[in-house]
N, C-alpha and C. Protein backbone atom coordinates (compact mmCIF):
# COMPACT_ATOMS: atom_id res chain seq x y z
N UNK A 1 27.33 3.81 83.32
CA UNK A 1 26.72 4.85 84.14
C UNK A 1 26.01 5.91 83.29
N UNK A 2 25.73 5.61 81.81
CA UNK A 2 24.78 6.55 81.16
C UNK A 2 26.41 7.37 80.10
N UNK A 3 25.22 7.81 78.91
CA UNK A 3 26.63 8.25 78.57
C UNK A 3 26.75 9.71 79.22
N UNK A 4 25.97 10.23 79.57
CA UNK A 4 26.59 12.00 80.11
C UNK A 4 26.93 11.55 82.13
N UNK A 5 26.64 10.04 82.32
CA UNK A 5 27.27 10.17 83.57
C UNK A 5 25.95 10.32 84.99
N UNK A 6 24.57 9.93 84.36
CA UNK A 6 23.25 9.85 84.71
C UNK A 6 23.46 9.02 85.92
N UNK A 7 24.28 7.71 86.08
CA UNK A 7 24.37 6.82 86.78
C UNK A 7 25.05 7.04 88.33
N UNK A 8 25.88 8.03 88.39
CA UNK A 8 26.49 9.12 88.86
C UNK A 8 26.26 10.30 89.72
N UNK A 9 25.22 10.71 89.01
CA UNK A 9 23.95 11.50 89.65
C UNK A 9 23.01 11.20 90.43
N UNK A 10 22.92 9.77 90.07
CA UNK A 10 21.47 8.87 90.90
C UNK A 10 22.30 8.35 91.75
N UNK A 11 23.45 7.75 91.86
CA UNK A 11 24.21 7.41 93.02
C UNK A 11 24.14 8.12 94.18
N UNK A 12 24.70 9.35 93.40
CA UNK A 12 25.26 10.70 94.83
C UNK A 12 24.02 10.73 95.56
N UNK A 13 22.49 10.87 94.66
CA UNK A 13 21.63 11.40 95.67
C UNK A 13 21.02 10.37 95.99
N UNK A 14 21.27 9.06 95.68
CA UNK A 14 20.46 7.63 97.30
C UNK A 14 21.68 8.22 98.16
N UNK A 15 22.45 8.24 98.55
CA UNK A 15 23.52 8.55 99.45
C UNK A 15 23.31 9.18 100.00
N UNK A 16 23.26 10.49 99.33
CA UNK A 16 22.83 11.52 100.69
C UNK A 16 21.09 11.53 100.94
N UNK A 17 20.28 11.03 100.43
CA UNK A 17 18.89 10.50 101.09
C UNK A 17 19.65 9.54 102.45
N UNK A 18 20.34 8.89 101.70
CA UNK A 18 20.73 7.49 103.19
C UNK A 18 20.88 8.35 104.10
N UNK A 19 22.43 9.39 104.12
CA UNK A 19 22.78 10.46 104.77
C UNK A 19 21.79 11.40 105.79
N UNK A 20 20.64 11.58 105.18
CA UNK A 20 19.62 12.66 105.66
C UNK A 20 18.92 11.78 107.07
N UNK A 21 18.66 10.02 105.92
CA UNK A 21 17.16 9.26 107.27
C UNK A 21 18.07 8.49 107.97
N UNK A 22 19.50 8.69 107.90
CA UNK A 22 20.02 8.01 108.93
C UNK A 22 20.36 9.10 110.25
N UNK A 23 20.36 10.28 109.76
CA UNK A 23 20.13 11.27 110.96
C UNK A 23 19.18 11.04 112.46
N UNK A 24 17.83 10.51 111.45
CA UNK A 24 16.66 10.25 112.50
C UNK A 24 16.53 8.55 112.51
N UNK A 25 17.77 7.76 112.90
CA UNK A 25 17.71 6.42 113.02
C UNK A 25 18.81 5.98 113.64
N UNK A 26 19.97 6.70 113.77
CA UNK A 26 21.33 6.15 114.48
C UNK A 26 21.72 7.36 115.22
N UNK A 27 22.04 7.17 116.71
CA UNK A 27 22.77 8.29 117.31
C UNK A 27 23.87 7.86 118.21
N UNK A 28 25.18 8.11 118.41
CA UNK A 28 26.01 7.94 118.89
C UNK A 28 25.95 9.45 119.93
N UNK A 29 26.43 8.86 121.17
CA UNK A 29 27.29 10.10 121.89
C UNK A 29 28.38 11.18 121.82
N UNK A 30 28.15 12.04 121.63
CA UNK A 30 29.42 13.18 120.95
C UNK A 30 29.33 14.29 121.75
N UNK A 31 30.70 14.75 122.32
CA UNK A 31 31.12 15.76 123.43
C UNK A 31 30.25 17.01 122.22
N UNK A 32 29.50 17.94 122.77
CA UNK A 32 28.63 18.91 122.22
C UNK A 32 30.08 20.03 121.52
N UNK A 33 30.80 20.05 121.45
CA UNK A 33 32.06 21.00 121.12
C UNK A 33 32.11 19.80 119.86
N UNK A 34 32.25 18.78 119.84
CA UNK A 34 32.46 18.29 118.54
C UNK A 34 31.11 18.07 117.85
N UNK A 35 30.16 18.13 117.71
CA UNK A 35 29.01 18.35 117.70
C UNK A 35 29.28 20.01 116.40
N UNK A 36 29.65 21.21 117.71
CA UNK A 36 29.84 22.10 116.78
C UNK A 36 30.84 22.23 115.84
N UNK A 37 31.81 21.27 116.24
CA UNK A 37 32.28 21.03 114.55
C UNK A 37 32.01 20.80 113.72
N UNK A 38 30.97 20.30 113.91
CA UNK A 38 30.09 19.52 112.54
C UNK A 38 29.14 20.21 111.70
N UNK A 39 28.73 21.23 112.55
CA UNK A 39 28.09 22.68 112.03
C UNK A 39 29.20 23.52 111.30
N UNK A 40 30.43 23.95 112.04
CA UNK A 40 31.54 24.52 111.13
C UNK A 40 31.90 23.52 110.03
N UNK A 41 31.87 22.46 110.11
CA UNK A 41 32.28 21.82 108.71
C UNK A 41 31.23 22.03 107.80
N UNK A 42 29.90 21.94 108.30
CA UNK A 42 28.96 21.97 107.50
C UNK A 42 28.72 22.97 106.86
N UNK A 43 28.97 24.57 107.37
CA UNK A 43 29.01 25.39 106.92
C UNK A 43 30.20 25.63 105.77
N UNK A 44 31.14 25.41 106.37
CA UNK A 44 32.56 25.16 104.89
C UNK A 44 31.86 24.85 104.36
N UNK A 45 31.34 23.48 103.83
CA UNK A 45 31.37 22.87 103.33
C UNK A 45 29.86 23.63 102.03
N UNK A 46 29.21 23.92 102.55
CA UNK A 46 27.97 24.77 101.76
C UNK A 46 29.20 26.00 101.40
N UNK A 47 29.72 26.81 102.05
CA UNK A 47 30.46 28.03 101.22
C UNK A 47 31.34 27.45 100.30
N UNK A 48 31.96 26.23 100.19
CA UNK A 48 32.77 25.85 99.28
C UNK A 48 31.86 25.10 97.74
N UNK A 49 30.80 24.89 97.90
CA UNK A 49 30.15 24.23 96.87
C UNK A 49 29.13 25.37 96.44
N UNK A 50 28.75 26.67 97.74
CA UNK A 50 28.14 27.28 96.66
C UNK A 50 29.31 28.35 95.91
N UNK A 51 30.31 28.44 96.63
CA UNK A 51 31.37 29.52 95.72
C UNK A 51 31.77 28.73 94.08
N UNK A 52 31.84 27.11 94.45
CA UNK A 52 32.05 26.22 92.96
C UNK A 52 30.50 26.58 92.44
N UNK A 53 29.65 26.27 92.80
CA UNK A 53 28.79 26.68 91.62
C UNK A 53 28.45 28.18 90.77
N UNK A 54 28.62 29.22 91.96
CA UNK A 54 28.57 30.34 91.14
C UNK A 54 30.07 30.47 90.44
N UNK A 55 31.29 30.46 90.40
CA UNK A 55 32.18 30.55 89.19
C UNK A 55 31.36 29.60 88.34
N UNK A 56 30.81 28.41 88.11
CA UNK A 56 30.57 27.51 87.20
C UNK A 56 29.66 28.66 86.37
N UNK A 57 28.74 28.94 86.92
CA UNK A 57 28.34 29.83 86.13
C UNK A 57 27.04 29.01 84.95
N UNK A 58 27.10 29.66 84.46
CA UNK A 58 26.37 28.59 82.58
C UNK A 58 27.22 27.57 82.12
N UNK A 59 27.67 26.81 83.54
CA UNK A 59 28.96 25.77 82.78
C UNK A 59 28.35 24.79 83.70
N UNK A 60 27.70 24.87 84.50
CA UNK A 60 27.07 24.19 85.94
C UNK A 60 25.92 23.70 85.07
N UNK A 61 26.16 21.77 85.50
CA UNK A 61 25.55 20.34 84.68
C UNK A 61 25.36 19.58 85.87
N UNK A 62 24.60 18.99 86.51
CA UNK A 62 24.31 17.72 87.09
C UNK A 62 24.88 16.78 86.55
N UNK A 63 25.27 16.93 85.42
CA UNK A 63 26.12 15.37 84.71
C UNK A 63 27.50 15.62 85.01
N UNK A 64 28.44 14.59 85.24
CA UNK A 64 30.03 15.05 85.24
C UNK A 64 30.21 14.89 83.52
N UNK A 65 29.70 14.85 82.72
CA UNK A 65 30.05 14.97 81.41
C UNK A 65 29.80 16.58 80.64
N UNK A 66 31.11 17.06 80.64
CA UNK A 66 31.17 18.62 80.63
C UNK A 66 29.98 18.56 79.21
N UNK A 67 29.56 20.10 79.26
CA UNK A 67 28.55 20.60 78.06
C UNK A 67 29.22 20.86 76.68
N UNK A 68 28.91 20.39 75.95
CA UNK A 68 29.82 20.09 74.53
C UNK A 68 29.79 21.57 73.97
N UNK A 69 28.60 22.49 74.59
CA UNK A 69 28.55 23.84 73.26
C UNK A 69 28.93 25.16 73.78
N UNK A 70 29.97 25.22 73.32
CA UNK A 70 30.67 26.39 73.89
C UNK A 70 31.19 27.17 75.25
N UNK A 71 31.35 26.11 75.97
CA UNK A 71 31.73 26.59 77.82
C UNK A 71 33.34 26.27 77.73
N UNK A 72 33.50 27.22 78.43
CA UNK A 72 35.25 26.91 79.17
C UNK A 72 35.54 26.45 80.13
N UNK A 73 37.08 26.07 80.58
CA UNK A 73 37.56 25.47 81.57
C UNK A 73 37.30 26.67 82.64
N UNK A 74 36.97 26.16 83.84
CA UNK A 74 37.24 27.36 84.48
C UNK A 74 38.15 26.89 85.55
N UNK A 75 39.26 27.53 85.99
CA UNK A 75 40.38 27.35 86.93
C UNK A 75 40.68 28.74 87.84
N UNK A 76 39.84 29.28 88.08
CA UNK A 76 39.72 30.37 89.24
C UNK A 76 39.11 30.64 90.00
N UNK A 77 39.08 31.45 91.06
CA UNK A 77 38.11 31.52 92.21
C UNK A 77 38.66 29.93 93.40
N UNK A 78 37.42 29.54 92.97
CA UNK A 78 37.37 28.40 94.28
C UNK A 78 38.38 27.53 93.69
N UNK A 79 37.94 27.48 92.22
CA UNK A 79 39.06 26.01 91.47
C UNK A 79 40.33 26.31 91.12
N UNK A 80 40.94 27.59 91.65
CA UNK A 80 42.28 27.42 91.89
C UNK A 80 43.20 26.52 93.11
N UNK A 81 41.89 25.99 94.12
CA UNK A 81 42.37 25.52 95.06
C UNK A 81 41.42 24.38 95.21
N UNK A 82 40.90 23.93 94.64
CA UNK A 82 40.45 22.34 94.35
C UNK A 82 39.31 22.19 93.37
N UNK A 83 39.98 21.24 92.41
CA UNK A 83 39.40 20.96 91.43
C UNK A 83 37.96 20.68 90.77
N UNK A 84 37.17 20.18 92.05
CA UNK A 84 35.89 19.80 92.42
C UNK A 84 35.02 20.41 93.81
N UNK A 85 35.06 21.48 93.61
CA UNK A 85 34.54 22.09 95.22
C UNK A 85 33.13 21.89 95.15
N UNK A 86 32.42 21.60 94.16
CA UNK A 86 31.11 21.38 94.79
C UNK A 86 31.12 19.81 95.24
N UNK A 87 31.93 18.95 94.65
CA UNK A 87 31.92 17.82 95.13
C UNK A 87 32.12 17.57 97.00
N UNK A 88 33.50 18.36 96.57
CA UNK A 88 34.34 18.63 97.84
C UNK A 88 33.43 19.22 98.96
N UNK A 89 32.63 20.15 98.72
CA UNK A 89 31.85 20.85 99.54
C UNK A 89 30.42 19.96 100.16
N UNK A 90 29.94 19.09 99.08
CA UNK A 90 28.95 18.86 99.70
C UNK A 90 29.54 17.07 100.52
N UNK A 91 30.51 16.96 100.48
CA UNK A 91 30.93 15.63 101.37
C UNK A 91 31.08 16.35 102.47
N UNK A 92 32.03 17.85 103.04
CA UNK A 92 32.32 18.33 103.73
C UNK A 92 30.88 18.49 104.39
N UNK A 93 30.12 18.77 104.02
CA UNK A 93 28.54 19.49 104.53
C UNK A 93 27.73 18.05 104.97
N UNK A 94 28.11 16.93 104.04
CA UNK A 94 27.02 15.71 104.46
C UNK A 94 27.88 15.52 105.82
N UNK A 95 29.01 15.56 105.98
CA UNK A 95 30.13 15.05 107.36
C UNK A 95 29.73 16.02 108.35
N UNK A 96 29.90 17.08 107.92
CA UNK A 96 29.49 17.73 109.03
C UNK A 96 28.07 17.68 109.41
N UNK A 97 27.07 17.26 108.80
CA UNK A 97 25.50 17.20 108.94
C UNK A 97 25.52 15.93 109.88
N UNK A 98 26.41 14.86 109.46
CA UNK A 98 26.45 13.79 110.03
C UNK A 98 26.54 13.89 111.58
N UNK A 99 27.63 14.56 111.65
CA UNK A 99 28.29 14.93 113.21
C UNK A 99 27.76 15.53 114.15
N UNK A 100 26.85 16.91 113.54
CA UNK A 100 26.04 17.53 114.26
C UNK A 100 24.78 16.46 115.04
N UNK A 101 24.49 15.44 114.30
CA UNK A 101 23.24 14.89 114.61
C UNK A 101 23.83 13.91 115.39
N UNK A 102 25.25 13.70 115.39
CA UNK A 102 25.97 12.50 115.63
C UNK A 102 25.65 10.96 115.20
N UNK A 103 25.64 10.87 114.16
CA UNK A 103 24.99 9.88 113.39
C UNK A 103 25.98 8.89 113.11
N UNK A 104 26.67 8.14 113.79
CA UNK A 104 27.58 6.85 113.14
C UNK A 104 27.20 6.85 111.60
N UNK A 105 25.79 6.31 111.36
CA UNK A 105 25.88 5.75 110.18
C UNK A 105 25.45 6.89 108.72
N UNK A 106 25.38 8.13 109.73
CA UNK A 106 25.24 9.32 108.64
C UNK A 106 26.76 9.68 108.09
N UNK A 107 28.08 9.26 109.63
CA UNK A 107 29.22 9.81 109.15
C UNK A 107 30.08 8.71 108.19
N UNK A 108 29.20 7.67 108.58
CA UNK A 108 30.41 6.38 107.95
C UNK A 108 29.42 6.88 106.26
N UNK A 109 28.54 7.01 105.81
CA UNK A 109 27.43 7.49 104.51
C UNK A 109 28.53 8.23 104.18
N UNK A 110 28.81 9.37 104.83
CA UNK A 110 29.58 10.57 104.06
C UNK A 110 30.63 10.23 103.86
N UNK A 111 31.54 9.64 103.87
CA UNK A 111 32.67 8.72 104.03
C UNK A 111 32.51 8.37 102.89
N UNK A 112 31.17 7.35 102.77
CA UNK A 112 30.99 6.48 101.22
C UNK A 112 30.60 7.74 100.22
N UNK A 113 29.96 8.79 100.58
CA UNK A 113 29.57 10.08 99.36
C UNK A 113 30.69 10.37 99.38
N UNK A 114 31.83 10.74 99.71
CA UNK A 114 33.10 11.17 99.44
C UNK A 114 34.10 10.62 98.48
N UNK A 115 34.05 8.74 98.68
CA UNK A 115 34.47 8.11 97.71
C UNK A 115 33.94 7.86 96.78
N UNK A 116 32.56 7.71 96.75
CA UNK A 116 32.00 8.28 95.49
C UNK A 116 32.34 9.30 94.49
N UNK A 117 32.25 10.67 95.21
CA UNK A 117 32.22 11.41 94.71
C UNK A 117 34.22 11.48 93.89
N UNK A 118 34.87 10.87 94.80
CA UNK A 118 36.53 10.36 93.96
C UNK A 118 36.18 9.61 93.06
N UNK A 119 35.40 8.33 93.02
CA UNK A 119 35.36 7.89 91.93
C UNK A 119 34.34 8.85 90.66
N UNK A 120 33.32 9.31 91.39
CA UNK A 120 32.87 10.20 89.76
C UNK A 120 33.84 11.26 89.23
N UNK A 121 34.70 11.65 89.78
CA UNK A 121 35.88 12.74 89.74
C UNK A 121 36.46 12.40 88.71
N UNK A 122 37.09 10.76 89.16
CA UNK A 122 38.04 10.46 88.01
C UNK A 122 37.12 10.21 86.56
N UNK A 123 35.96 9.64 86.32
CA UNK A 123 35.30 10.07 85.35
C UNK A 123 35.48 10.76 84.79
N UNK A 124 35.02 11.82 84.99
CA UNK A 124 34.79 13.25 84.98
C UNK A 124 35.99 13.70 84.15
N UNK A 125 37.20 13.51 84.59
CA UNK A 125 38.43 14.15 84.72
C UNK A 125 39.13 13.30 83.29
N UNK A 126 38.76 12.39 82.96
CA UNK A 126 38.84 11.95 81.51
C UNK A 126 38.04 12.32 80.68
N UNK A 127 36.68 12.77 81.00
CA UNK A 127 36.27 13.39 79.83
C UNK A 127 36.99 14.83 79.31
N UNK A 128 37.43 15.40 81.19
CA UNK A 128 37.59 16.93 80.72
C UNK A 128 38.99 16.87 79.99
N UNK A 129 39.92 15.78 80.32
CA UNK A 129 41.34 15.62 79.56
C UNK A 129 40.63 16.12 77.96
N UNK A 130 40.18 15.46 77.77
CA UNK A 130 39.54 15.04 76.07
C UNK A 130 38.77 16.47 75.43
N UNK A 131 38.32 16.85 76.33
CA UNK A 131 37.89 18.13 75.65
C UNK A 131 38.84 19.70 75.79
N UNK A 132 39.55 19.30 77.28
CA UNK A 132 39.87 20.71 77.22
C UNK A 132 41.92 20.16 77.24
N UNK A 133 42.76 20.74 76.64
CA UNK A 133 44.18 20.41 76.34
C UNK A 133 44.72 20.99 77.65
N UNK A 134 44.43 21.63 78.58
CA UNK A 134 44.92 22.30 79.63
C UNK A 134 44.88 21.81 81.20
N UNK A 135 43.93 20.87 80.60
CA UNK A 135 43.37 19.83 81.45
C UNK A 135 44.44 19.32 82.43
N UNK A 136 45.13 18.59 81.93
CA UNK A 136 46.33 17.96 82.31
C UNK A 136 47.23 18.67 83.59
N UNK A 137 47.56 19.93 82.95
CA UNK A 137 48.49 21.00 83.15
C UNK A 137 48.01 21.17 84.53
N UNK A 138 46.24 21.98 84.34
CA UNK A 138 45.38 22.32 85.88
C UNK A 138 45.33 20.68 87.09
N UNK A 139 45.67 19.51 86.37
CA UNK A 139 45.68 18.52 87.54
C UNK A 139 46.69 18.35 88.38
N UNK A 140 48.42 19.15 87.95
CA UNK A 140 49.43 19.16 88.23
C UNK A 140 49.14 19.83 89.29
N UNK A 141 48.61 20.93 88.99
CA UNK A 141 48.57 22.19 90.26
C UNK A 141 47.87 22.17 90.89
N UNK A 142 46.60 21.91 91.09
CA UNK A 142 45.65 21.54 91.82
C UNK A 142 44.81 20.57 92.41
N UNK A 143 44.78 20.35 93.75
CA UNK A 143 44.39 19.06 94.36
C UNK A 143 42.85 18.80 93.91
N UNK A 144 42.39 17.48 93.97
CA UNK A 144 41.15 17.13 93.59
C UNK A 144 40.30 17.59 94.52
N UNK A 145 39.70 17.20 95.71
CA UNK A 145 38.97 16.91 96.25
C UNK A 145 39.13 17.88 97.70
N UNK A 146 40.26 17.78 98.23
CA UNK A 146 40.70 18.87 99.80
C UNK A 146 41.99 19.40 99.01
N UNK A 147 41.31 20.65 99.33
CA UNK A 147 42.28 21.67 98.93
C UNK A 147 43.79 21.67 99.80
N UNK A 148 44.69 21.53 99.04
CA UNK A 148 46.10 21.65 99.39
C UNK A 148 46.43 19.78 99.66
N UNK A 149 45.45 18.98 99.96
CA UNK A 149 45.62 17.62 100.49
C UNK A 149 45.36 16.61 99.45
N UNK A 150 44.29 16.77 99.08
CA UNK A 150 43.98 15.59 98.35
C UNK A 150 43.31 15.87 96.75
């Protein structure tokens, strides 16, 4: 998948392209109250990935292969309560984008960007073992992907 994890990157975004033109190609029937769930998820789901990117700060990479020159772990704010919130956030936001439009095949997409995004996690999460020693410690306490769940 590239060595900084390129392969990874190009994955996530055919997915959510699929995600976007399957909006205007599949529609299922959905009681309009669940409908607006899909807007409240969607919205989580943008406040949780943009609160992970601003802590990231000058540490924030499109690659899951952390930046070798001088950045820290960061484990506060959003990533005291899940490890990957921009990941986390933008599955939450493609699901809920899905729902709003009621898209079978936008929600079963986000489904697959979600496990995706578990499998680039665990990637990820071996490189950060390797660079940062604390690594370990922060996976004990904190869930990957849904905060408090998963």
């Amino acid at each position: 998948m590239g060595s900084r994890g390129e392969g990874w990157v190009i994955g996530q975004f055919v997915i959510g392209a699929a995600i976007f033109a399957a909006t205007f190609f599949t529609h299922i029937e959905l009681p309009f109250i669940v409908r607006l769930l899909g807007i409240v998820l969607l919205l989580i789901g943008a406040l949780i990935a943009g609160l992970g990117v601003l802590r990231l700060g000058s540490n924030l990479s499109p690659f899951p292969k952390p930046k070798s020159d001088g950045h820290a772990l960061v484990t506060t704010g959003i990533y005291s309560f899940v490890r990957h919130p921009i990941y986390s956030g933008i599955a939450f936001a493609a699901l809920g984008w899905s729902v709003w439009w009621a898209s079978l095949l936008g929600i079963v997409l986000a489904l697959v960007l979600f496990v995706w995004f578990d499998l680039k996690s665990r990637r990820e999460e071996t490189w950060l073992v390797e660079k940062y020693p604390d690594y370990a410690a922060y996976q004990t306490r904190v869930k990957k992907l849904i905060p408090f769940i998963y």
